[in-house]
Protein backbone atom coordinates (compact mmCIF):
# COMPACT_ATOMS: atom_id res chain seq x y z
CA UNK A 1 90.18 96.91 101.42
CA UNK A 2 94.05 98.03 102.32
CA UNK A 3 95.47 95.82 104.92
CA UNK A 4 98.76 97.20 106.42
CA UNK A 5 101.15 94.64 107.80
CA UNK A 6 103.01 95.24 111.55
CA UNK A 7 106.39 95.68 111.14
CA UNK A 8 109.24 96.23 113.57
CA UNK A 9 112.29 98.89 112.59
CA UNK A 10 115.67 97.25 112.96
CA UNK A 11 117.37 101.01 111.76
CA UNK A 12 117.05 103.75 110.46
CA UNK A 13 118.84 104.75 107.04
CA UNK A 14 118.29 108.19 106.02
CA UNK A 15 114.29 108.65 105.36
CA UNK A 16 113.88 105.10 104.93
CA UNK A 17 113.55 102.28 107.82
CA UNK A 18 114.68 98.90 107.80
CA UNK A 19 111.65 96.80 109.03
CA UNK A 20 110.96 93.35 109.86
CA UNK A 21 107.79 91.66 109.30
CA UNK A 22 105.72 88.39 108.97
CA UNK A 23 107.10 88.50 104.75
CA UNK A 24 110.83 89.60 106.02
CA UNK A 25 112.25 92.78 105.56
CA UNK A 26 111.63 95.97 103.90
CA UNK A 27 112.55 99.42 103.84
CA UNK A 28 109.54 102.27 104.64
CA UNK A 29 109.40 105.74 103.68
CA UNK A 30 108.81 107.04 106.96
CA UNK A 31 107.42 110.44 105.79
CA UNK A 32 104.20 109.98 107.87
CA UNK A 33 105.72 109.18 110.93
CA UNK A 34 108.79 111.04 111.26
CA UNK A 35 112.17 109.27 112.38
CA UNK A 36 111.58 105.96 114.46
CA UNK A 37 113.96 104.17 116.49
CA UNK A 38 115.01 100.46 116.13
CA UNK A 39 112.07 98.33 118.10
CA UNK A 40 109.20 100.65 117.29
CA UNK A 41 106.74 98.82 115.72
CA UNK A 42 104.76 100.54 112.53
CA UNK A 43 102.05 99.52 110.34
CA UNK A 44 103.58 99.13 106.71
CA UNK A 45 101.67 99.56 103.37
CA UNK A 46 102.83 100.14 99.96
CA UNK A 47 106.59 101.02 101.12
CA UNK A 48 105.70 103.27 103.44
CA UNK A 49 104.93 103.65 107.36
CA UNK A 50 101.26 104.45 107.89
CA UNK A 51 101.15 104.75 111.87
CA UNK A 52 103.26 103.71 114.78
CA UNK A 53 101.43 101.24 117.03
CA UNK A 54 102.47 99.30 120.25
CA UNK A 55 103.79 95.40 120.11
CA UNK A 56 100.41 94.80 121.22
CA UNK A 57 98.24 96.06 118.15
CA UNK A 58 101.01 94.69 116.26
CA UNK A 59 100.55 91.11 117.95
CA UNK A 60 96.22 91.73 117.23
CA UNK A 61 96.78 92.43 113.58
CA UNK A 62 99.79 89.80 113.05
CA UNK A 63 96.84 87.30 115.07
CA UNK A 64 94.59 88.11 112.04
CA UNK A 65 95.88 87.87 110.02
CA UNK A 66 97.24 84.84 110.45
CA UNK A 67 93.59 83.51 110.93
CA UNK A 68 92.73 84.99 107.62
CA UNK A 69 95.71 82.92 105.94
CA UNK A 70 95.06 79.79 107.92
CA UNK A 71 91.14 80.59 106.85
CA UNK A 72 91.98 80.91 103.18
CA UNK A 73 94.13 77.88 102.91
CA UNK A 74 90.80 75.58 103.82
CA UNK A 75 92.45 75.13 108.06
CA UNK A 76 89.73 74.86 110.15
CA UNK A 77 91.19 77.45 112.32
CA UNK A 78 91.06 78.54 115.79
CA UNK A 79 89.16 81.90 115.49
CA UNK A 80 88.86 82.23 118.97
CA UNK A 81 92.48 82.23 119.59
CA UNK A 82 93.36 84.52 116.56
CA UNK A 83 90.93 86.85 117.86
CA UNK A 84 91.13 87.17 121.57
CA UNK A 85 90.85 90.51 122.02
CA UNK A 86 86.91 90.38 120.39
CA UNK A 87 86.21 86.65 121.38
CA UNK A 88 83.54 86.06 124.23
CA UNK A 89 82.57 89.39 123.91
CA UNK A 90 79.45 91.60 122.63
CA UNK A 91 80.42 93.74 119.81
CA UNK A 92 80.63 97.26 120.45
CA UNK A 93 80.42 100.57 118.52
CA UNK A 94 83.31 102.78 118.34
CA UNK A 95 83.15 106.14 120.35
CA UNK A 96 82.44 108.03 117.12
CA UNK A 97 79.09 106.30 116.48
CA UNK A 98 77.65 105.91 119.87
CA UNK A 99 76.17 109.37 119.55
CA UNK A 100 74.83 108.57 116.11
CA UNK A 101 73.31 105.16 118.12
CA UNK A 102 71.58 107.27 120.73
CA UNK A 103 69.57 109.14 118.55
CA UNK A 104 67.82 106.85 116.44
C-alpha cells in the first residue's frame, strides 16, 4: 500500500515546491497539480505532488498516521482521537459502491 504524506508548500521554485511536512521539508515535482501557492496543502509521494487537499484532509491523514506510528511503537494509543472523523460512527460505503450494494 502507497501512503502519501500531507505537506504544506512554503514556495514555489520553478516546477518544483518547497514543502513542509511531519519528516521536514522537501521539494515536489508538481507536474500533477500544476503551480501551487505557498499554504496549499498537497499530498506528497515519491518526490512528487499527487493531489491538492484542504488543511482538513491534511489534519485526517497527519491524525493517522500518527496513530499508526504511536500503534507500531507498542503505545496503547488513543484511536478514537486519531480517528475522529470515523469514530462513533457506522461505516459507510463510498458513493461508487452503493449501487453495486443495492443490487445484491
Amino acid at each position: 500500500m502507497c501512503i502519501a504524506i500531507p505537506m504544506q508548500v512554503l514556495r514555489m521554485e520553478g516546477q518544483l515546491a518547497l514543502c513542509a511536512g511531519r519528516n521536514g521539508e522537501a521539494h515536489l515535482d508538481t507536474l500533477l497539480t500544476g503551480p501551487l501557492e505557498a499554504g496549499q496543502w498537497v499530498l506528497g509521494f515519491l518526490g512528487t505532488a499527487r493531489e491538492i487537499v484542504s488543511e482538513a484532509q491534511a489534519r485526517k491523514v497527519n491524525d493517522a498516521l500518527a496513530a499508526l506510528e504511536a500503534v507500531l511503537s507498542g503505545e496503547t494509543a488513543d484511536l478514537d482521537r486519531h480517528f475522529s472523523d470515523l469514530a462513533g460512527r457506522e461505516p459507510q460505503l463510498p458513493d461508487f459502491l452503493l449501487g453495486a450494494a443495492n443490487h445484491d
